[in-house]
Every structure is written in C-alpha cells, then in structure tokens.
N, C-alpha and C. Protein backbone atom coordinates (compact mmCIF):
# COMPACT_ATOMS: atom_id res chain seq x y z
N UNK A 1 -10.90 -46.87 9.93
CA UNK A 1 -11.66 -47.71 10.82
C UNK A 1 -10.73 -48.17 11.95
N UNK A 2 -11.44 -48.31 13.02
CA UNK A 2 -10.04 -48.43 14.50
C UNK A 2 -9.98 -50.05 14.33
N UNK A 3 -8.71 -50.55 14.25
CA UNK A 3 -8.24 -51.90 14.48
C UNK A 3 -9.30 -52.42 14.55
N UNK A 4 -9.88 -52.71 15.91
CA UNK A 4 -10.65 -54.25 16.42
C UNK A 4 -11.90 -54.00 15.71
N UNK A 5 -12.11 -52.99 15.48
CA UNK A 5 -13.66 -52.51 14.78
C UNK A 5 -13.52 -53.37 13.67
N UNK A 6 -12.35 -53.49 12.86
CA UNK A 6 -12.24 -54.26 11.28
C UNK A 6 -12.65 -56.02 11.80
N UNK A 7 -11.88 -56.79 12.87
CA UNK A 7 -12.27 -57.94 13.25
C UNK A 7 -13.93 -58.05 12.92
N UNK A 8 -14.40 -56.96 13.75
CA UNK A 8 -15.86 -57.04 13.84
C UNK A 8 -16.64 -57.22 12.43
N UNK A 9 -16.12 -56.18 11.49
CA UNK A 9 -16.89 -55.77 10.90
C UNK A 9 -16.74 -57.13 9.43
N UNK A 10 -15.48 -57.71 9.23
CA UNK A 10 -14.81 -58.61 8.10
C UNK A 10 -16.16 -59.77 8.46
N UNK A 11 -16.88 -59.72 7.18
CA UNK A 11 -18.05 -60.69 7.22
C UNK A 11 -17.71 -61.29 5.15
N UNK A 12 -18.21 -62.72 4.76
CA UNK A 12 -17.93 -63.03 3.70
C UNK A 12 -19.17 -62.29 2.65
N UNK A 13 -18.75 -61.56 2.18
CA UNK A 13 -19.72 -60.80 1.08
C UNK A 13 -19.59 -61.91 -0.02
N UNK A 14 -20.40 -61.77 -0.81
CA UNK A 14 -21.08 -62.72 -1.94
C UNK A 14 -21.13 -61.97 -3.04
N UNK A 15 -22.21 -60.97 -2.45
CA UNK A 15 -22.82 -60.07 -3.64
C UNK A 15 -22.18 -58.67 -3.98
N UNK A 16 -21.84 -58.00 -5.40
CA UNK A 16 -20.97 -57.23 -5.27
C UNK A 16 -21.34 -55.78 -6.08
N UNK A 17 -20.98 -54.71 -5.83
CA UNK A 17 -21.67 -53.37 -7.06
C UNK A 17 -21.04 -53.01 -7.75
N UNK A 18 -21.19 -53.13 -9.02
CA UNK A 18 -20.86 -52.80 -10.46
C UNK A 18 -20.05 -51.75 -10.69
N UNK A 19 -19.23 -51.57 -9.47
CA UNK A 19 -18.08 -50.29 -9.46
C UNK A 19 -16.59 -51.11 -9.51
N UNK A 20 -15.94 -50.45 -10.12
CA UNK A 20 -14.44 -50.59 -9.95
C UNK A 20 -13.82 -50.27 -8.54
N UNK A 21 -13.25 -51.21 -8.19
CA UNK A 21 -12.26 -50.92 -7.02
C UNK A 21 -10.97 -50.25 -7.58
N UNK A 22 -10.88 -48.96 -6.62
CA UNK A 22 -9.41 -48.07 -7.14
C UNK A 22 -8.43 -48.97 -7.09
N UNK A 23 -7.39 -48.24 -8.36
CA UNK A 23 -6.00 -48.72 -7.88
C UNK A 23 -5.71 -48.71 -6.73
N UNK A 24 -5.62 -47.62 -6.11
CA UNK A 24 -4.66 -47.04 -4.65
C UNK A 24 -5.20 -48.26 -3.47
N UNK A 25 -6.82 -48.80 -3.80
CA UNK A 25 -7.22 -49.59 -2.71
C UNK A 25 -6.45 -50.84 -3.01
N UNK A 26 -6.46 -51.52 -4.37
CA UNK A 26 -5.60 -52.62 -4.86
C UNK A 26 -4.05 -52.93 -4.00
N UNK A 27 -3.74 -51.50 -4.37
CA UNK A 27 -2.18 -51.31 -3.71
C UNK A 27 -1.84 -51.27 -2.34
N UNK A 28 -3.22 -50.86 -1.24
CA UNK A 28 -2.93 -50.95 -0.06
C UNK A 28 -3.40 -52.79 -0.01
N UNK A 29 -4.37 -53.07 -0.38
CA UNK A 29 -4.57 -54.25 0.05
C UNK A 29 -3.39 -55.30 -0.03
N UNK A 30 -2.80 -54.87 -1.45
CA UNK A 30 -1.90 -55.61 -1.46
C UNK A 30 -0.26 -55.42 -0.62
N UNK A 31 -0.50 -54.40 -0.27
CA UNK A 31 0.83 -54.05 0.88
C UNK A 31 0.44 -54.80 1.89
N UNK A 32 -0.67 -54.85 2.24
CA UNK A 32 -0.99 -55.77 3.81
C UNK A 32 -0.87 -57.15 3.93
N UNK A 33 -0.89 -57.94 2.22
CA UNK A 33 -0.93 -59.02 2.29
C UNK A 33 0.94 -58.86 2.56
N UNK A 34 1.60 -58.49 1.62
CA UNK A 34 3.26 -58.76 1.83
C UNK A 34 3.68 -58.32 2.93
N UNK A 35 2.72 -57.35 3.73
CA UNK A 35 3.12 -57.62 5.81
C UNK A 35 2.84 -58.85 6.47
N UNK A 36 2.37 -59.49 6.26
CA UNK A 36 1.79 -60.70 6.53
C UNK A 36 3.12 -61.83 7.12
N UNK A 37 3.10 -62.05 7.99
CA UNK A 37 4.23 -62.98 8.14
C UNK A 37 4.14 -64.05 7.99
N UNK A 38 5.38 -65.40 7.93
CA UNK A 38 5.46 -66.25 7.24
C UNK A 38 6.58 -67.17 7.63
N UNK A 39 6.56 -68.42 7.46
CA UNK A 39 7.36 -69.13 8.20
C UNK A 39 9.12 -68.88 7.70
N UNK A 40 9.69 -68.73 8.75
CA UNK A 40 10.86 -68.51 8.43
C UNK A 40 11.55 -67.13 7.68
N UNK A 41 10.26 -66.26 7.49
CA UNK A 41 10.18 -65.27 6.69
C UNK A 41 10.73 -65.50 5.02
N UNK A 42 10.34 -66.83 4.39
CA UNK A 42 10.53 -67.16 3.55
C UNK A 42 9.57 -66.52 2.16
N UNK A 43 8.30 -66.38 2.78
CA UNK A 43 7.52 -65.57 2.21
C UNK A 43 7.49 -65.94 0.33
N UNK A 44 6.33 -67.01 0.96
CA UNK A 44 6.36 -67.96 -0.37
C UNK A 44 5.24 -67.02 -1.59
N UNK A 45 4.26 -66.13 -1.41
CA UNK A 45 3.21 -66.14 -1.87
C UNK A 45 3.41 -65.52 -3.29
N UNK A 46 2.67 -65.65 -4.05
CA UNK A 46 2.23 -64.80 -5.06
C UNK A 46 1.16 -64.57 -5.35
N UNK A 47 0.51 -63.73 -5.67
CA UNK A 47 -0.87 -62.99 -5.60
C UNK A 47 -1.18 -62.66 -7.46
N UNK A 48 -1.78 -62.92 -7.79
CA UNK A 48 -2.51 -62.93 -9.31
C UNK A 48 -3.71 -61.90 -8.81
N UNK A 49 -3.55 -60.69 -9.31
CA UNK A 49 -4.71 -59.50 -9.33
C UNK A 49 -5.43 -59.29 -11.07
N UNK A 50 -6.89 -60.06 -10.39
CA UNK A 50 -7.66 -60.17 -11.81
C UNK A 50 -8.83 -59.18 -11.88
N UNK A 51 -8.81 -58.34 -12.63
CA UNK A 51 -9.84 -57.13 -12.41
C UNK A 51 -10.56 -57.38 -14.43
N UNK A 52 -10.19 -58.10 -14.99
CA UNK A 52 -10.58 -58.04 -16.60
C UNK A 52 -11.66 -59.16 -15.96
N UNK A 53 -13.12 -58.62 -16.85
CA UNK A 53 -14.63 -59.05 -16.08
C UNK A 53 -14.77 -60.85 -16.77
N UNK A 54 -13.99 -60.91 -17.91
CA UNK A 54 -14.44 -61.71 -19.20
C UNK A 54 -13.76 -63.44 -17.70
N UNK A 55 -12.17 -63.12 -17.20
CA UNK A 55 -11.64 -63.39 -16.76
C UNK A 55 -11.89 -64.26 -15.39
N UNK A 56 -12.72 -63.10 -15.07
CA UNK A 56 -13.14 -63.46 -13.07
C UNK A 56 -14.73 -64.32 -13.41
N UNK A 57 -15.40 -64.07 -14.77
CA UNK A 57 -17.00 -64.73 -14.86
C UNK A 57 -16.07 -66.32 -15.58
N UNK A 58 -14.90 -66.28 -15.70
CA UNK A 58 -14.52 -67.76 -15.80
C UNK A 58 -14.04 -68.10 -14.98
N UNK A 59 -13.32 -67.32 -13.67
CA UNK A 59 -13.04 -67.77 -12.43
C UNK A 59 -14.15 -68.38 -11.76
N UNK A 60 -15.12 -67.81 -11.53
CA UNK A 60 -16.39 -67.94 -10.56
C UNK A 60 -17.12 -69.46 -11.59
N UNK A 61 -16.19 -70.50 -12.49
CA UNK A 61 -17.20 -71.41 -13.14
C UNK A 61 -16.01 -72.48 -12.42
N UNK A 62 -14.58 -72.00 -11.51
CA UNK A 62 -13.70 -73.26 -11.05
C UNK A 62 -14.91 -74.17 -10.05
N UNK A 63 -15.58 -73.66 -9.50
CA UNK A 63 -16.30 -74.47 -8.58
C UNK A 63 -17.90 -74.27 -8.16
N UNK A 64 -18.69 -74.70 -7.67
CA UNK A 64 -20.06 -73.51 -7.28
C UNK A 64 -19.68 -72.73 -6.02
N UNK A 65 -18.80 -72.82 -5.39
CA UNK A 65 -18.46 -72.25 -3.84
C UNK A 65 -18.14 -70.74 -4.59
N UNK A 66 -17.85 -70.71 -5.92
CA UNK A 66 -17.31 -69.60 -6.37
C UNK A 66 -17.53 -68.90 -7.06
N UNK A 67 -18.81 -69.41 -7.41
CA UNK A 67 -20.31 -68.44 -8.23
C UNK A 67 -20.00 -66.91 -7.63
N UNK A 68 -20.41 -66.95 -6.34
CA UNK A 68 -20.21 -65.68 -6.00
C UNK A 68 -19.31 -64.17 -6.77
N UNK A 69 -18.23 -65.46 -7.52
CA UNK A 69 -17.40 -63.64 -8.15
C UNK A 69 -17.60 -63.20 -9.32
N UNK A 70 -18.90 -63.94 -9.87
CA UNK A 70 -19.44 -63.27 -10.87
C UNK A 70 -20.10 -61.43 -10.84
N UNK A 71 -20.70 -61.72 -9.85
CA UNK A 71 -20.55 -59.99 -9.42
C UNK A 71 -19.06 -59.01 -8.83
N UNK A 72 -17.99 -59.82 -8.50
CA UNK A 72 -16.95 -59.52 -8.47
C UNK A 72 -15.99 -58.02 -9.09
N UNK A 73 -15.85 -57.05 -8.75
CA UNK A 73 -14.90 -56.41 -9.79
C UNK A 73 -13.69 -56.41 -9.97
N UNK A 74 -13.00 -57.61 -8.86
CA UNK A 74 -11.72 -57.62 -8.58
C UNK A 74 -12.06 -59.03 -7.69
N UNK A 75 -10.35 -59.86 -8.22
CA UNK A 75 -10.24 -60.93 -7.62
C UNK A 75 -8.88 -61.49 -7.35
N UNK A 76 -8.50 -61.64 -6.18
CA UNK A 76 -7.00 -61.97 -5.98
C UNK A 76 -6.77 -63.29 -5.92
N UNK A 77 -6.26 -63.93 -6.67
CA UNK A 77 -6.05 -66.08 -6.57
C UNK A 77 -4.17 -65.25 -5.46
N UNK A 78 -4.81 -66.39 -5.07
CA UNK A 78 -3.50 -65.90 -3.77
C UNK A 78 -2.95 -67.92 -3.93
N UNK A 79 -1.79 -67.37 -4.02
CA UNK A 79 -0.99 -68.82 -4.26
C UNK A 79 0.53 -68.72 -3.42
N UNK A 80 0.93 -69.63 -3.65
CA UNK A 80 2.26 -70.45 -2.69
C UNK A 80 3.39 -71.36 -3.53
N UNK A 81 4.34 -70.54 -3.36
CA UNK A 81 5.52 -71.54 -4.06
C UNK A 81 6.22 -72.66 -3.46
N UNK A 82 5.75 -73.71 -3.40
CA UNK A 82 6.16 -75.24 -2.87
C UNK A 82 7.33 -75.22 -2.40
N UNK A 83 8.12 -74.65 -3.77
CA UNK A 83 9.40 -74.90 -3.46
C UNK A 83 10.38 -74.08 -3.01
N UNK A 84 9.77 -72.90 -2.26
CA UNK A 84 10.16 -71.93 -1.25
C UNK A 84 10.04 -72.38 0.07
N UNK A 85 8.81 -73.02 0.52
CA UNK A 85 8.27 -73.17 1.40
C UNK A 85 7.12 -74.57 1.64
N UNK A 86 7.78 -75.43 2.90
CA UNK A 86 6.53 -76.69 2.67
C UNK A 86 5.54 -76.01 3.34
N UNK A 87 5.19 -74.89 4.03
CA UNK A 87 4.47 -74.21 4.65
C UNK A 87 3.68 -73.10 3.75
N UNK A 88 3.81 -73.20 2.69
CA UNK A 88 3.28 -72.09 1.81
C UNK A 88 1.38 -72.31 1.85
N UNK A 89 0.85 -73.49 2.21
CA UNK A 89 -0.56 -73.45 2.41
C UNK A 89 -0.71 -72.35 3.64
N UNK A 90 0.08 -72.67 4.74
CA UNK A 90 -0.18 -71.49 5.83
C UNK A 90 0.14 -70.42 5.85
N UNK A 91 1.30 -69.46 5.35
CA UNK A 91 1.92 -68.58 4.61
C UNK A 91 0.82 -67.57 3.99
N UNK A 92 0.08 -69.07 2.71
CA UNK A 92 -0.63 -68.06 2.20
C UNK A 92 -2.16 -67.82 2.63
N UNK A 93 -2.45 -68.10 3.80
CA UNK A 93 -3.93 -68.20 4.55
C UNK A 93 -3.76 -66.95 5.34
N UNK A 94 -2.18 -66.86 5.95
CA UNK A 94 -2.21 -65.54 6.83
C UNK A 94 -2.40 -64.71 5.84
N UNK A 95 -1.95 -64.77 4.49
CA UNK A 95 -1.90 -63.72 3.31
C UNK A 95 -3.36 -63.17 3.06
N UNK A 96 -3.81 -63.92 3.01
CA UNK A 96 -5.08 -64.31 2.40
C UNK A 96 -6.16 -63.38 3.43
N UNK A 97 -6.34 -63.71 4.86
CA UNK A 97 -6.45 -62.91 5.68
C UNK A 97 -6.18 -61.49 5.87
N UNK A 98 -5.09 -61.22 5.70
CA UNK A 98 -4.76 -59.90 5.63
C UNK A 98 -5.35 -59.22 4.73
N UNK A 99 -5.54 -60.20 3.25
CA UNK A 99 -6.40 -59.35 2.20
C UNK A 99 -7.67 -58.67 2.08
N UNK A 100 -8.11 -59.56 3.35
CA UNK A 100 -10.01 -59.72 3.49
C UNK A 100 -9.95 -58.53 4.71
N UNK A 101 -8.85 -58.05 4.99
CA UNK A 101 -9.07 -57.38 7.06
C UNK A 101 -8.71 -56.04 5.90
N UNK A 102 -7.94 -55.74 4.69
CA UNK A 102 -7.51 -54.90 4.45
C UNK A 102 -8.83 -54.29 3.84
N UNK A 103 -9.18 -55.17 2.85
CA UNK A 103 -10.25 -54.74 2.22
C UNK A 103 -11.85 -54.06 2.85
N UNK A 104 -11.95 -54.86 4.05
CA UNK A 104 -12.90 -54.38 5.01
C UNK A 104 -12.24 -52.90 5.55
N UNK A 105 -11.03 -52.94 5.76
CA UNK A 105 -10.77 -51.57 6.50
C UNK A 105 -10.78 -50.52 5.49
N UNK A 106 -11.06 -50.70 4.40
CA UNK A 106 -11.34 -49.70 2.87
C UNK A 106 -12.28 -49.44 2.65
N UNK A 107 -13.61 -49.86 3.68
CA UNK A 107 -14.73 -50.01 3.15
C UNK A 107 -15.45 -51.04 1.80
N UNK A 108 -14.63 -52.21 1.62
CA UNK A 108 -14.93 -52.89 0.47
C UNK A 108 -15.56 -54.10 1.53
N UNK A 109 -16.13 -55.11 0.28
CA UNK A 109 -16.67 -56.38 0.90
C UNK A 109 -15.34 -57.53 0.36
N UNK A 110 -15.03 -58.33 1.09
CA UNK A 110 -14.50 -59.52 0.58
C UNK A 110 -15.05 -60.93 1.01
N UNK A 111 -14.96 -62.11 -0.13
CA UNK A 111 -14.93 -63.67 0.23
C UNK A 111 -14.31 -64.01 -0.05
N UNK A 112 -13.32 -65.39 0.50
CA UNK A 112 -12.41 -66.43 0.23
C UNK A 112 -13.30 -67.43 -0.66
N UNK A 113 -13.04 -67.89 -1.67
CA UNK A 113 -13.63 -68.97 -2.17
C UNK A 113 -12.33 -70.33 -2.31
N UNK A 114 -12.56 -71.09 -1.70
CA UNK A 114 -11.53 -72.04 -1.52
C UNK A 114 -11.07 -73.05 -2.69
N UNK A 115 -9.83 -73.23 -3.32
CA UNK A 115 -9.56 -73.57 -4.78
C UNK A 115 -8.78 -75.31 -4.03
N UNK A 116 -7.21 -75.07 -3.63
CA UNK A 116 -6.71 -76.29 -2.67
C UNK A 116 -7.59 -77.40 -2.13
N UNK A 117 -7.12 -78.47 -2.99
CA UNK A 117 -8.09 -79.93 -3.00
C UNK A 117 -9.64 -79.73 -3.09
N UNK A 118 -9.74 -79.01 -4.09
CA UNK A 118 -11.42 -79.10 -4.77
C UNK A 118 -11.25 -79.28 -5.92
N UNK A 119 -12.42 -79.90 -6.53
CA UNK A 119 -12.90 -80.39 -7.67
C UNK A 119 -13.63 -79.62 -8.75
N UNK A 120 -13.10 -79.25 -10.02
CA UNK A 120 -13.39 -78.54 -11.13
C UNK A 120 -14.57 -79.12 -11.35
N UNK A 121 -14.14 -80.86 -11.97
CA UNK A 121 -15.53 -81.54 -12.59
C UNK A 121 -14.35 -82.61 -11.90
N UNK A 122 -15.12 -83.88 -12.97
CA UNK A 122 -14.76 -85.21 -12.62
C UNK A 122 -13.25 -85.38 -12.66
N UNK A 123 -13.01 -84.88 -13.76
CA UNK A 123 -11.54 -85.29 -14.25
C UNK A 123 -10.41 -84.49 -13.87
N UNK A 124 -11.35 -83.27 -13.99
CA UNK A 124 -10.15 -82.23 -13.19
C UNK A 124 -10.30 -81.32 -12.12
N UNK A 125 -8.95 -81.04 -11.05
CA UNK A 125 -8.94 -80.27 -10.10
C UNK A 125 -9.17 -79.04 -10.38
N UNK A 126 -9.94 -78.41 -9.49
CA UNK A 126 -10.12 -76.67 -9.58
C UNK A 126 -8.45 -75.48 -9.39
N UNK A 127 -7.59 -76.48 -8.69
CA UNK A 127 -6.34 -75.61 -8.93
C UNK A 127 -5.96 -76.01 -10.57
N UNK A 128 -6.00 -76.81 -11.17
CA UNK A 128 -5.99 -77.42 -12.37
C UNK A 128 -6.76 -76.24 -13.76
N UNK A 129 -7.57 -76.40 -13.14
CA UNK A 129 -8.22 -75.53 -13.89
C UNK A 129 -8.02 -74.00 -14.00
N UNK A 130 -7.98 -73.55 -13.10
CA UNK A 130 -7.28 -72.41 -13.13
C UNK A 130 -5.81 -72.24 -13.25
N UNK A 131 -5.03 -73.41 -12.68
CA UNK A 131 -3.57 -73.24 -13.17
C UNK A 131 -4.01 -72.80 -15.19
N UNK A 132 -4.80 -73.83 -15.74
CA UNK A 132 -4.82 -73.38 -17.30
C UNK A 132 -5.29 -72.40 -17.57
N UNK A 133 -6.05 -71.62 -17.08
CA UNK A 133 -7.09 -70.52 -17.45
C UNK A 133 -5.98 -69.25 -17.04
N UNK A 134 -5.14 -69.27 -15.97
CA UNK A 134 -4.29 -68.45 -15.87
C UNK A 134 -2.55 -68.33 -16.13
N UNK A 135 -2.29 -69.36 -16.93
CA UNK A 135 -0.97 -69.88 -16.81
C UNK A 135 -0.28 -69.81 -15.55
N UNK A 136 -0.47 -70.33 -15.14
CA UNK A 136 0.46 -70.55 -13.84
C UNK A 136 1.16 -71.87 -13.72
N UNK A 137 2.61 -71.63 -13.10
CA UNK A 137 3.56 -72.63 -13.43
C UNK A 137 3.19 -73.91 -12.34
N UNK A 138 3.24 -75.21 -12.29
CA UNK A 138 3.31 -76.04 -11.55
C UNK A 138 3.64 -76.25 -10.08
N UNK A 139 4.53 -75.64 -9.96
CA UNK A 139 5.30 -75.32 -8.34
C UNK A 139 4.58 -74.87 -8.10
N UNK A 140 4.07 -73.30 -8.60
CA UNK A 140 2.92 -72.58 -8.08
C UNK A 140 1.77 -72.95 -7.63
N UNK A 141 1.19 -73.45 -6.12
CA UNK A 141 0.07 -74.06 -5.83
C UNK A 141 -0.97 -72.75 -5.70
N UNK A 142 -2.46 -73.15 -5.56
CA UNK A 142 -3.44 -72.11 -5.81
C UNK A 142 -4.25 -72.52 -4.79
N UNK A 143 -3.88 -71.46 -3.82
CA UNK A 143 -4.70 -71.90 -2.05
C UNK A 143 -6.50 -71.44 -2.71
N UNK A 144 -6.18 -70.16 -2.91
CA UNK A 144 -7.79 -69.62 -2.93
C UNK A 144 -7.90 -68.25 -4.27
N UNK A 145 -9.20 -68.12 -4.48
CA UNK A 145 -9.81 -66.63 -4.98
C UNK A 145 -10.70 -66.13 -3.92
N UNK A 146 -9.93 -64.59 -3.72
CA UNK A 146 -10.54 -63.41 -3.21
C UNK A 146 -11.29 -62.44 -4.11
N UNK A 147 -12.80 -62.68 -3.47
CA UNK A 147 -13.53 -61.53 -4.72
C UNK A 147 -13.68 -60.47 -3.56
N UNK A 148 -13.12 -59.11 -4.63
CA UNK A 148 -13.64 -58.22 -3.29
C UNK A 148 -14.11 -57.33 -4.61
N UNK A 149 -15.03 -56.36 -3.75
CA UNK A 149 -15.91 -55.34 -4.06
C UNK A 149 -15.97 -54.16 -3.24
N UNK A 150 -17.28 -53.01 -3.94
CA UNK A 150 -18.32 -52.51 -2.84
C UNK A 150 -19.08 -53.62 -2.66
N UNK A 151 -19.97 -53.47 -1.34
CA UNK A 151 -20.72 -54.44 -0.97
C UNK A 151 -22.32 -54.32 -2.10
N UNK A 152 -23.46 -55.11 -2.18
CA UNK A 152 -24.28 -54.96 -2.65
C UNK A 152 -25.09 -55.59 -1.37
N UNK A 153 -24.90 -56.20 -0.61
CA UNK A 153 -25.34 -57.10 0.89
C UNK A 153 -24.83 -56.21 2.00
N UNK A 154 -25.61 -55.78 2.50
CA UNK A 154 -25.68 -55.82 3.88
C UNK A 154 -25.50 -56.83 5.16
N UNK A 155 -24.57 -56.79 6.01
CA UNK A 155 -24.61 -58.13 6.95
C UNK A 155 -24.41 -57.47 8.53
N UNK A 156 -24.63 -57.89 9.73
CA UNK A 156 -24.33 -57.26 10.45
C UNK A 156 -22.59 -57.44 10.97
N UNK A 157 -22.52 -56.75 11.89
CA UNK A 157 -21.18 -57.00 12.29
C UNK A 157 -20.93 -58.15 13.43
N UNK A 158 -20.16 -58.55 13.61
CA UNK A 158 -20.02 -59.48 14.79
C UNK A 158 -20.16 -59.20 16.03
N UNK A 159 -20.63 -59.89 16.93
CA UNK A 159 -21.27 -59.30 17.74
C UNK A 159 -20.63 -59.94 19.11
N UNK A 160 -20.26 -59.81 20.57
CA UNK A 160 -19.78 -60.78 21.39
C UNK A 160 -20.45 -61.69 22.00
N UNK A 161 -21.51 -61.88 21.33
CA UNK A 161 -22.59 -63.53 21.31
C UNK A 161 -21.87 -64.29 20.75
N UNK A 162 -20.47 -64.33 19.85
CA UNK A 162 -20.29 -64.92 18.94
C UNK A 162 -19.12 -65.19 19.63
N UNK A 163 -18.23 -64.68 21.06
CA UNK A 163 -17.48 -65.49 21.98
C UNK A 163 -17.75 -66.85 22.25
N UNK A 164 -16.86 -67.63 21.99
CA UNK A 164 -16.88 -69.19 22.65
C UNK A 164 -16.34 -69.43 24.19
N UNK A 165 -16.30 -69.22 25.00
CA UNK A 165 -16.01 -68.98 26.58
C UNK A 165 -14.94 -70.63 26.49
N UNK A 166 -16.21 -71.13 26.63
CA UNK A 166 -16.10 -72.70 26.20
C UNK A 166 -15.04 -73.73 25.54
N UNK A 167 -14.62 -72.87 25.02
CA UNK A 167 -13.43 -72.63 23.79
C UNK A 167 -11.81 -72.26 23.93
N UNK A 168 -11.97 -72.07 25.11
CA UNK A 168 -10.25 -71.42 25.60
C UNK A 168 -9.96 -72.16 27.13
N UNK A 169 -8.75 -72.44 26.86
CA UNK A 169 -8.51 -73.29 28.08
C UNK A 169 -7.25 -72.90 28.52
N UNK A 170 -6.98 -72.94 30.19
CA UNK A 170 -6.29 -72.32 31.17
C UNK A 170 -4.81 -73.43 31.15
N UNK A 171 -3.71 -73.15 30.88
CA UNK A 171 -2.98 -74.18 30.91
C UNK A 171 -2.77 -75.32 30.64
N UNK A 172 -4.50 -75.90 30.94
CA UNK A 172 -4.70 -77.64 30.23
C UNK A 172 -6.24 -77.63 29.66
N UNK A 173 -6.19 -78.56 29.02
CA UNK A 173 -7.45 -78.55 27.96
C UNK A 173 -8.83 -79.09 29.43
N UNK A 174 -9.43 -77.84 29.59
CA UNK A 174 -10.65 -78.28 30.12
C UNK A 174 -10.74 -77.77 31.55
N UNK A 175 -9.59 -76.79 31.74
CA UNK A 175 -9.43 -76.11 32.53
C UNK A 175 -9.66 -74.40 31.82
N UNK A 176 -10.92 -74.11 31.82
CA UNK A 176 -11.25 -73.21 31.16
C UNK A 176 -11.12 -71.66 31.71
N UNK A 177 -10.99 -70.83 30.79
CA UNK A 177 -10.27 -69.43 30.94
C UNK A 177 -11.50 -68.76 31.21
N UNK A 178 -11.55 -68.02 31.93
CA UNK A 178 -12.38 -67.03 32.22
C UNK A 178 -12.31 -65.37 31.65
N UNK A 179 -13.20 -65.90 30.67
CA UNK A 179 -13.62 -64.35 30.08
C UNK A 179 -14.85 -63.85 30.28
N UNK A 180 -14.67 -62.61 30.85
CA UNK A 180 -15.72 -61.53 31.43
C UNK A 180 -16.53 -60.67 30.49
C-alpha cells in the first residue's frame, strides 16, 4: 500500500474475523513499532503479544472501551518502563501508532483501547488489573491494548473533508496557513 494511502486508510476497527493473524505479519508489525522513535532514543517500550483467545476475552473485561477484543485474534498491551524514561507515556503512543499504520499497511484492522488512568471497577485500576492477569512488573506502566485482526467492518477511508484549514497557524496562533 503507498505511504499516504495507509494515513487514509488506518480507521479504529472494533469488529474482527475468526482468522489468525500470521506470524510474519506479527513480526513486521512489530519491527515498525521498535522503528518508532523515542525520546532520547532511550526507547522505553515493551510490547506483550497476546494471541491465546482464553487470554484477550479476559483482556476485553479491563474496561467496556475494550469489549471490542473479544472478536480480537491478536492483541498487543504496549507498555513503558518508568524507569528508563519519564517520557515513556509518549514513547509508547508513537509505538503504539506505528502498530495500528503497520497493521493497516498488511491489510489487517486495528483499535487502541486505552488502559493509562482508567478504571477496572471501583477498587481497582485497569492497568492494575491487567498488570495481575499478565504478570507484569510494577515499573512496567500499561499505556494501551491493540486488537488487531482481519476486518469484519467495513469503514470508509478518510477523506480531505476531514482537513481542519482552521487548525494550522502561520507563525502565530490565528494567523492561519493556507491550505489549497
């Protein structure tokens, strides 16, 4: 797929088809996330690749934003080591990104479901919860889960209605840029 075509096309899929995502796609996706740059090139992230079904239908119960990866066949919790990096929330968002642009350029669907300061239930946090469900060590913070798939949804692609003109400014805020 040509570069800018992937911008276009990276929409949040939900719904997912009952196929396995290849290794080889796993492995590119995951090469794109460790291109990903990072402050200082400190390159805090670690990536948890969950493809066991029993696993991801208890992922998709950390929150309702995350129902969605119950149709899931694959799910990446993309996380950040604190103590590499005080920047590891941003670190791992470019990561995170790269995962969703890679996966679209494979022909797969991906969503971010957001884990960082949300709520499991009352008592406990959704990084909490999955820190237990996956052992993961403390330092280790848990930005998000990526469910990717084949698609089962159709969506269109983005379209340049979806330019903000409005939105970009020439040197000073309100001195606006002219795009044609």
């Amino acid at each position: 797929m040509e570069f800018f075509e992937v911008f276009k096309r990276r929409r949040s899929i939900r719904r997912f088809q009952d196929k396995k995502v290849p290794e080889e796609y796993v492995k590119k996706i995951l090469e794109a996330a460790f291109y990903s740059p990072s402050s200082r090139n400190r390159r805090p992230w670690h990536f948890i690749v969950v493809d066991d079904g029993d696993l991801i239908k208890k992922l998709a119960q950390t929150r309702p934003a995350l129902r969605f990866l119950e149709t899931a066949p694959l799910a990446i919790v993309v996380c950040g080591d604190e103590n590499i990096s005080s920047a590891w929330v941003f670190d791992a968002s470019i990561a995170a990104e790269h995962i969703q642009l890679a996966a679209t350029a494979l022909g797969l669907g991906a969503c971010w479901g957001h884990v960082l300061d949300r709520m499991h239930s009352e008592e406990k946090s959704a990084e909490e919860y999955i820190r237990e469900l996956l052992g993961i060590p403390r330092h280790i913070r848990i930005l998000c889960v990526i469910g990717i798939g084949y698609p089962a949804e159709e969506k269109p692609s983005h379209s340049e209605k979806e330019i903000m003109p409005d939105r970009v400014h020439y040197n000073r805020f309100g001195n606006l840029w002219k795009i044609e």
